[in-house]
Protein backbone atom coordinates (compact mmCIF):
# COMPACT_ATOMS: atom_id res chain seq x y z
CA UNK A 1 -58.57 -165.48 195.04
CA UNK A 2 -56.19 -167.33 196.83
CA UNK A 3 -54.43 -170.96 195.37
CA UNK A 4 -56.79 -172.42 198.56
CA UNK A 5 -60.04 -171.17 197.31
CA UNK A 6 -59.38 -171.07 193.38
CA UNK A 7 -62.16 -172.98 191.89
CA UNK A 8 -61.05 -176.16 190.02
CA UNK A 9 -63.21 -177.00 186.81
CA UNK A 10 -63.03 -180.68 185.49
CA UNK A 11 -63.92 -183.01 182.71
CA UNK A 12 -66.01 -185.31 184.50
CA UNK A 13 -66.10 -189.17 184.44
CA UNK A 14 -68.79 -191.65 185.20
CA UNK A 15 -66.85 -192.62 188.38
CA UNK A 16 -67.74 -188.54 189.29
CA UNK A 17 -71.41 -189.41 188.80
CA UNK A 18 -72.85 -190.00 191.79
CA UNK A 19 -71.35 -186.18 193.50
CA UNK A 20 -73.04 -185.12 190.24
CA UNK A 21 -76.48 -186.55 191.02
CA UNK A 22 -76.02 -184.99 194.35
CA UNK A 23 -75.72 -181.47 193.28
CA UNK A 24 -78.38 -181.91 191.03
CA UNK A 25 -80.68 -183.07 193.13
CA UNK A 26 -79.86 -180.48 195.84
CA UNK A 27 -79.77 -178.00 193.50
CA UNK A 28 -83.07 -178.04 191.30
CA UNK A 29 -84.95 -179.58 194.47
CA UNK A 30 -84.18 -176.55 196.47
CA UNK A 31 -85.77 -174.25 193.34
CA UNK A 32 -89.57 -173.18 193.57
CA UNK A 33 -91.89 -176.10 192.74
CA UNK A 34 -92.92 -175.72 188.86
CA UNK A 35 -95.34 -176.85 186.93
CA UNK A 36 -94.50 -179.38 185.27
CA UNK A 37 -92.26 -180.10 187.51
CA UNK A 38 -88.57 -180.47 186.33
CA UNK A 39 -87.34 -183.89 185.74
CA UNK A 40 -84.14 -183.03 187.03
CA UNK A 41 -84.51 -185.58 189.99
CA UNK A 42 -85.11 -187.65 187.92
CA UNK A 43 -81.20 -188.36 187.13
CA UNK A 44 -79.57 -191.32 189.14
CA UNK A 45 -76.32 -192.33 189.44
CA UNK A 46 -77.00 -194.39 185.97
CA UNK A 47 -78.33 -192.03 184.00
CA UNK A 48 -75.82 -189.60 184.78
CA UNK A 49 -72.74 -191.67 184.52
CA UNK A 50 -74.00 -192.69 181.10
CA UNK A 51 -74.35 -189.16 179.85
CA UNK A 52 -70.68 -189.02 181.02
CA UNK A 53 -69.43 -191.80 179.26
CA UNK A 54 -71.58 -190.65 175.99
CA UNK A 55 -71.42 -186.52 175.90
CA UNK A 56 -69.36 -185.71 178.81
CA UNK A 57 -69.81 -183.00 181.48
CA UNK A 58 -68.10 -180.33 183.76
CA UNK A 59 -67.83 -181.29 187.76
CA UNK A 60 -66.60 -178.11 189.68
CA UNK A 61 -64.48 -178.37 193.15
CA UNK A 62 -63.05 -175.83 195.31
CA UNK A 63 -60.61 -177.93 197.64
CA UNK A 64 -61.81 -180.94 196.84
CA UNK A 65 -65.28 -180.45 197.70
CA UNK A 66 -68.19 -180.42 195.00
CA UNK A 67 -69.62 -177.58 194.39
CA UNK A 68 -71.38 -177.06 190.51
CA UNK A 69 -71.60 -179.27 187.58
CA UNK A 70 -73.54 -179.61 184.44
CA UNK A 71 -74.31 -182.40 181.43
CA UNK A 72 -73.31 -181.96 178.09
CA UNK A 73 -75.82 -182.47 175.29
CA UNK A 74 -73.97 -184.01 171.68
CA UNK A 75 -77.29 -184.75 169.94
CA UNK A 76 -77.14 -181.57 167.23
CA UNK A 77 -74.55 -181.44 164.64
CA UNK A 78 -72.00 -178.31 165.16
CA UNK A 79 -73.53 -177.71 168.46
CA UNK A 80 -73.43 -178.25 171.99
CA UNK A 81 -76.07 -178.42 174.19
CA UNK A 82 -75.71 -177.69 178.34
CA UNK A 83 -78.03 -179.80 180.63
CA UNK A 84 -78.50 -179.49 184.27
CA UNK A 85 -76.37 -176.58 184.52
CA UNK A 86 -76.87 -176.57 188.77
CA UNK A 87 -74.87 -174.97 191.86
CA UNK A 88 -74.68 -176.22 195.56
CA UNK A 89 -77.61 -174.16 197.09
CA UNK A 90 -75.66 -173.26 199.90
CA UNK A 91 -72.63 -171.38 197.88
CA UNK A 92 -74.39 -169.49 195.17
CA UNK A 93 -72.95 -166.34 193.59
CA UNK A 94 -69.70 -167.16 194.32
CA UNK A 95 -68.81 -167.29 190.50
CA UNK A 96 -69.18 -171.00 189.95
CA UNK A 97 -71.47 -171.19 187.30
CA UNK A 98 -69.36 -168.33 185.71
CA UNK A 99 -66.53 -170.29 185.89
CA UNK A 100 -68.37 -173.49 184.11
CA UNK A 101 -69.45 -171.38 181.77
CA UNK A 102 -66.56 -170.17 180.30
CA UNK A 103 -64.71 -173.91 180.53
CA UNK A 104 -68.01 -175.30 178.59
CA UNK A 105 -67.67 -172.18 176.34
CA UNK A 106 -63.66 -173.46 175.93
CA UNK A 107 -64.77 -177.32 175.41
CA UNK A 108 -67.62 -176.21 172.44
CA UNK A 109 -64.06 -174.67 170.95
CA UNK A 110 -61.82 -177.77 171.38
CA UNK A 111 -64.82 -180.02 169.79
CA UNK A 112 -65.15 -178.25 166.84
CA UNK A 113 -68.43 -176.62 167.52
CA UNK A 114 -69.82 -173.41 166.11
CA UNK A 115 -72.20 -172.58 169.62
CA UNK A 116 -73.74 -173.35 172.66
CA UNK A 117 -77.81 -174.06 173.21
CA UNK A 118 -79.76 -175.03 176.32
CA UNK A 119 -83.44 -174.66 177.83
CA UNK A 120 -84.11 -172.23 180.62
CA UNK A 121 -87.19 -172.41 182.32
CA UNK A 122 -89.23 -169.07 181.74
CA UNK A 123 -90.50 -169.02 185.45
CA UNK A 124 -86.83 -168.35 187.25
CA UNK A 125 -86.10 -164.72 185.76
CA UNK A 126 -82.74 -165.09 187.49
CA UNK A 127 -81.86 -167.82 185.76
CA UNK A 128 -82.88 -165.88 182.38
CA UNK A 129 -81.11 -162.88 183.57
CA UNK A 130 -77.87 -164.68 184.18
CA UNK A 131 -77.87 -166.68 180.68
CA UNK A 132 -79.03 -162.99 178.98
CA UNK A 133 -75.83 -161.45 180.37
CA UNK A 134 -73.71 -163.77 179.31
CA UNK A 135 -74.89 -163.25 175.77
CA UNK A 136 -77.03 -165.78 175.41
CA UNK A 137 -80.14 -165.18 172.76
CA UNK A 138 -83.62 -166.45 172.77
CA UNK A 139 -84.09 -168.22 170.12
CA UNK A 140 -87.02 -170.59 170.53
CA UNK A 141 -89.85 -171.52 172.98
CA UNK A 142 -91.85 -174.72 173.56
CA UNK A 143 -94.43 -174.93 176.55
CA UNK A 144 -92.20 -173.59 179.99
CA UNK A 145 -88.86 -173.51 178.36
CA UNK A 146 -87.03 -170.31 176.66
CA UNK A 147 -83.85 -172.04 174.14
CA UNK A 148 -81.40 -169.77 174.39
CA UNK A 149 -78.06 -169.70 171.65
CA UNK A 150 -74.98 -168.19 171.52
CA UNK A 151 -72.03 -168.73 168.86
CA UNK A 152 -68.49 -168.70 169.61
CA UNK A 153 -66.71 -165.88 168.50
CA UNK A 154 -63.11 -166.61 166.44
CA UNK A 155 -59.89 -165.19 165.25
CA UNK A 156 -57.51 -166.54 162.80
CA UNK A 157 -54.15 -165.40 161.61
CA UNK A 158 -53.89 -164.14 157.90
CA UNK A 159 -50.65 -163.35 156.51
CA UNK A 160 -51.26 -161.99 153.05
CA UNK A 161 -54.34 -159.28 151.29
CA UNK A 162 -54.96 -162.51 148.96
CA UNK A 163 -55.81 -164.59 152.27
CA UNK A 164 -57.74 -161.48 153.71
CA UNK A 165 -59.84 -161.05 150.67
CA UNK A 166 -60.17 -165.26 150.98
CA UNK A 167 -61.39 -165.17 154.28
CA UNK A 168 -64.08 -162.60 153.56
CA UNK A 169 -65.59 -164.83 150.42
CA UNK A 170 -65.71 -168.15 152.88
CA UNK A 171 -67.79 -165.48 154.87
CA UNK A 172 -69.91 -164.39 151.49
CA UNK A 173 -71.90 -167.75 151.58
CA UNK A 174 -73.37 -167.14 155.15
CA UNK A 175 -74.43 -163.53 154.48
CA UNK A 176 -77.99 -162.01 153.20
CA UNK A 177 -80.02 -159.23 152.89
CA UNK A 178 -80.20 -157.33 156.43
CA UNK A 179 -77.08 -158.37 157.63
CA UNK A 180 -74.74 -155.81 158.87
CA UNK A 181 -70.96 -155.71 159.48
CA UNK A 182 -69.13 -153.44 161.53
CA UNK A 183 -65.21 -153.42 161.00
CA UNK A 184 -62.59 -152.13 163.25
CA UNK A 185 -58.58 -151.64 163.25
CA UNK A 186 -55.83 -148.93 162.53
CA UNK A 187 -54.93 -147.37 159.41
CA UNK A 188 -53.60 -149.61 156.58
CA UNK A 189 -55.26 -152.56 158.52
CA UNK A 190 -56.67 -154.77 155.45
CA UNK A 191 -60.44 -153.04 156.12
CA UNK A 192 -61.14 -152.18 152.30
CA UNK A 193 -59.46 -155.19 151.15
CA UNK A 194 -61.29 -157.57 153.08
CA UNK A 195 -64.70 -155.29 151.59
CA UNK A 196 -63.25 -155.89 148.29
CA UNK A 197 -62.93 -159.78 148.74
CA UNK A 198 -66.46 -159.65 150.49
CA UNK A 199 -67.58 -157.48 147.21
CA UNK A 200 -66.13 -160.14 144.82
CA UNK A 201 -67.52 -163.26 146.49
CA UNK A 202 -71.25 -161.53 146.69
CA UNK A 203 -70.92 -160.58 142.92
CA UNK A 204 -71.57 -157.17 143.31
CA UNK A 205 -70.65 -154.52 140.70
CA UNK A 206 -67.32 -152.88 141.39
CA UNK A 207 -64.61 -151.89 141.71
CA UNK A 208 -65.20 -151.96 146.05
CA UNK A 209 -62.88 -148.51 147.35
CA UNK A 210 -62.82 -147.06 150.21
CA UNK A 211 -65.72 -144.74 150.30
CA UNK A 212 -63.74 -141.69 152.85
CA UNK A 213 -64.65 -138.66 150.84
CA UNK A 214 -68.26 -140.11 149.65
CA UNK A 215 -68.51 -141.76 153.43
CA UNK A 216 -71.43 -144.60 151.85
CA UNK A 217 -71.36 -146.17 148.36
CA UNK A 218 -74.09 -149.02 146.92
CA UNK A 219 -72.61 -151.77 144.68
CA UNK A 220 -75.53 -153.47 143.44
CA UNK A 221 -75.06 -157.08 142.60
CA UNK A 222 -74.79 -158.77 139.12
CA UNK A 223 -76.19 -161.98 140.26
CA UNK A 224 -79.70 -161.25 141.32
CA UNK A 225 -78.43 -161.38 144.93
CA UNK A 226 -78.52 -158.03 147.50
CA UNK A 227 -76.28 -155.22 147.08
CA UNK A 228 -73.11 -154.30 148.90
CA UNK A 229 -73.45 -150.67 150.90
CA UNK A 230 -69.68 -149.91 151.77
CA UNK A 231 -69.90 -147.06 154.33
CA UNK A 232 -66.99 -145.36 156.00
CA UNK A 233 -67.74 -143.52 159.20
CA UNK A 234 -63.99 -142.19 159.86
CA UNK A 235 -65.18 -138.25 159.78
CA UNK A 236 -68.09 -138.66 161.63
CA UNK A 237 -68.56 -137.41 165.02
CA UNK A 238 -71.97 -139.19 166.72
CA UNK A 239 -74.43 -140.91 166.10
CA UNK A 240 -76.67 -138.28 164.51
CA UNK A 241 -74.08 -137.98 161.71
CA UNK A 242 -74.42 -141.46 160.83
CA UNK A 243 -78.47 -141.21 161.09
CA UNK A 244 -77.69 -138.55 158.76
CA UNK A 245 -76.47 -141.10 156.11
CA UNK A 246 -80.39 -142.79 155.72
CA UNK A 247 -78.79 -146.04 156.20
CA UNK A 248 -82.07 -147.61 157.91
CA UNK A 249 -83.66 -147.25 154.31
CA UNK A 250 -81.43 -149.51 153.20
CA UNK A 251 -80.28 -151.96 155.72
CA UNK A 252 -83.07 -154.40 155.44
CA UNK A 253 -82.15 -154.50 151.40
CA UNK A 254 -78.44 -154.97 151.41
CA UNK A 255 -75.12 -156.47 152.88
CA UNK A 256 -74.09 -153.55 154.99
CA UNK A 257 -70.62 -153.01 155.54
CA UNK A 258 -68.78 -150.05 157.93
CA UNK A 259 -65.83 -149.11 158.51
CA UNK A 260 -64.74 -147.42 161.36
CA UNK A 261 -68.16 -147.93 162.88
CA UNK A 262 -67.91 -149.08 166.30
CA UNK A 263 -70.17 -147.36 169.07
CA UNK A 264 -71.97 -145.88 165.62
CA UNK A 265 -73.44 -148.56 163.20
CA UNK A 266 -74.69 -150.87 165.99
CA UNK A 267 -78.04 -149.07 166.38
CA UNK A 268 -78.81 -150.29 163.09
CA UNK A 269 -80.26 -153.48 163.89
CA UNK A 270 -79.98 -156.24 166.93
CA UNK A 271 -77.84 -158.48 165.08
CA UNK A 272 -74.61 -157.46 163.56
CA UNK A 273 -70.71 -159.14 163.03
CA UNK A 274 -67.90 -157.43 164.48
CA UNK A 275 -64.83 -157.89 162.40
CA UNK A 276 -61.59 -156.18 164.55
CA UNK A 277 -58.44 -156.69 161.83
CA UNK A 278 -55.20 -156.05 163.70
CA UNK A 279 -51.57 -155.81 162.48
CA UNK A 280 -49.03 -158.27 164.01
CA UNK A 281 -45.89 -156.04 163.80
CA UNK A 282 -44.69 -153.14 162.84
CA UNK A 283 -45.64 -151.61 159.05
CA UNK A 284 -45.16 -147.75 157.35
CA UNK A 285 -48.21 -145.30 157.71
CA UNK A 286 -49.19 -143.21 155.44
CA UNK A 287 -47.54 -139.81 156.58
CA UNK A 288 -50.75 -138.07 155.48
CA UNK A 289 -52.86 -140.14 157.67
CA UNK A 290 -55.20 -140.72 154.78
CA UNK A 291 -58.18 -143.23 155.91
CA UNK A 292 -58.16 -145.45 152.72
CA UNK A 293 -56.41 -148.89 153.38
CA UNK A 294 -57.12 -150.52 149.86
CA UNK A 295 -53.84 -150.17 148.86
CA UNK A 296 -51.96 -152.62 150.68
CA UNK A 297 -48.31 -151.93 151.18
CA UNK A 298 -45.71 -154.64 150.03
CA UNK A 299 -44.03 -154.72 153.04
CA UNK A 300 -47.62 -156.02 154.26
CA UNK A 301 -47.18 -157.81 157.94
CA UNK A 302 -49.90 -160.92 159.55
CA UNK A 303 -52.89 -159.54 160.12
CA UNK A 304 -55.06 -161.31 162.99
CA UNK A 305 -58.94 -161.14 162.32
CA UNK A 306 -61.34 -161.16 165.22
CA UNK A 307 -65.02 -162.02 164.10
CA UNK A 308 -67.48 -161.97 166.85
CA UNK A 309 -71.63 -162.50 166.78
CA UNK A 310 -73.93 -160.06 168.10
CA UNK A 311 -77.42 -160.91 168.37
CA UNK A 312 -80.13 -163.70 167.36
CA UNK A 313 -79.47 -163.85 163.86
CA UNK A 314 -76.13 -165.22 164.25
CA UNK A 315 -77.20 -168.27 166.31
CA UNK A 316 -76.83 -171.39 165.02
CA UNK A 317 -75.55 -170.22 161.89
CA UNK A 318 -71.92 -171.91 161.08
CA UNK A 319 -69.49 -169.37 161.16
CA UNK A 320 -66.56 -170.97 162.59
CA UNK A 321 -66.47 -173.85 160.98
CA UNK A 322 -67.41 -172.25 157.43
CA UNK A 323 -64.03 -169.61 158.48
CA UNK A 324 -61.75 -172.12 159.97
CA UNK A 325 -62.05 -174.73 157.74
């Protein structure tokens, strides 16, 4: 896209208000009638401009002319909410509501917040579709509208095992029975350590290895909470091989963990945590090429952890401010 036609995403102000009431109103009143009908033009200049001062909101322009906005919605803690999310009629699926989006998706970030929420109205599929593809869950209904969720995905720096091991008890607290983990990264990554802090804060019995040669082992817990299954899916080929491991017998029970599981351990259930570990510079591999990273090597280098949601059960749950904190 040329600097001439390169959308332009903004904060908006109350003084933006009344271009904002405009696109609303041109926007929902050129959707199919509904019943009830939306209350979208309802908004004036007033309404809007407070909800500006108050929340805040997202005006797009292309050239300086007008072209999508949307409302922002502070009234639940951690969260932000997205109210009439609208494009001009007459320039639709040009990528503007793509492009607000992701800025909104960057401003839940900046505020501190651990997702996104807003209604969609069950009778415009498209609408559904669009929010569904953007990985936005269902979560909710009441009368015509469909709440859909999503929370933000992080990464943080961590530059020792100890810190690794920390960051996977913060996590401990958030975790129960059915919930599955899937961890990714090279060789000597911190994969088995951060297991063995995850092990530690859960209060399972150890000690937490890395399963290679046994590929799954159950740690039950000590505490009267659900065991750990530690699974390592390095020397398997498909997914029949990891059907072959009976791991559906178990999921609902325990804390799932797996290591090298990605494209494998997914079809386990709808909701799962993806946890990428990657080393910031260079360290030694084992010349052997041995799978087992609990050993950490003393000349141990920043890792950078990537922890991203998958699925309904992670929305509205905490998990950014519980890890960044």
């Amino acid at each position: 896209m040329s600097p001439s036609n390169a959308l332009n995403v903004i904060d908006a102000r109350p003084e933006h208000a009344a271009m904002i009431v405009d696109i609303i109103h041109r926007s929902f009143g050129a959707r199919p009638v509904l019943d009830p009908p939306t209350t979208a033009l309802d908004e004036t200049v007033e309404s809007v401009a407070e909800t500006l001062r108050t929340a805040g909101g997202l005006l797009v322009e292309r050239r300086g002319l007008p072209m999508g906005a949307l409302l922002f919605d502070e009234s639940r803690p951690g969260q932000l909410g997205l109210r009439r999310v609208c494009v001009d009629p007459d320039i639709q699926a040009r990528g503007v509501a793509s492009a607000m989006v992701g800025v909104a998706e960057d401003t839940a970030e900046e505020r501190g917040k651990d997702g996104i929420w807003l209604n969609v109205r069950e009778e415009l599929p498209e609408t559904v579709k669009f929010w569904s593809r953007r990985l936005y869950e269902p979560v909710g209904r009441q009368g015509p509208f469909i709440e859909f969720g999503k929370t933000l995905w992080l990464a943080r720096e961590v530059p020792t095992p100890e810190e690794m091991q920390g960051l996977a008890a913060r996590l401990a607290p958030l975790l129960h029975a059915g919930d599955l983990l899937v961890l990714s990264g090279d060789l000597g990554a911190g994969k088995t350590t951060f297991t063995q802090g995850l092990g530690e804060a859960l209060g399972v019995r150890g000690p937490v290895t890395s399963p290679t040669f046994v590929l799954a082992r159950t740690h039950p817990s000590l505490v009267g909470g659900p065991p750990l299954v530690h699974v390592d899916a390095y020397r398997l080929g498909d997914l029949s091989e990891i059907d072959d491991l009976d791991l559906d017998s178990t999921t609902d029970l325990a804390v799932t963990v797996v290591e090298w599981g990605d494209g494998m351990a997914e079809q386990l259930t709808d909701s799962w945590l993806h946890v990428k570990i990657e080393v910031r510079g260079p360290r030694p591999i084992d010349p052997l090429g041995t799978p087992h990273d609990g050993d950490v090597p003393e000349e141990f280098e920043p890792r950078v952890v990537t922890i991203k949601p998958h699925g309904p059960r992670w929305v509205g749950v905490p998990l950014r401010s519980t890890l960044l904190a």
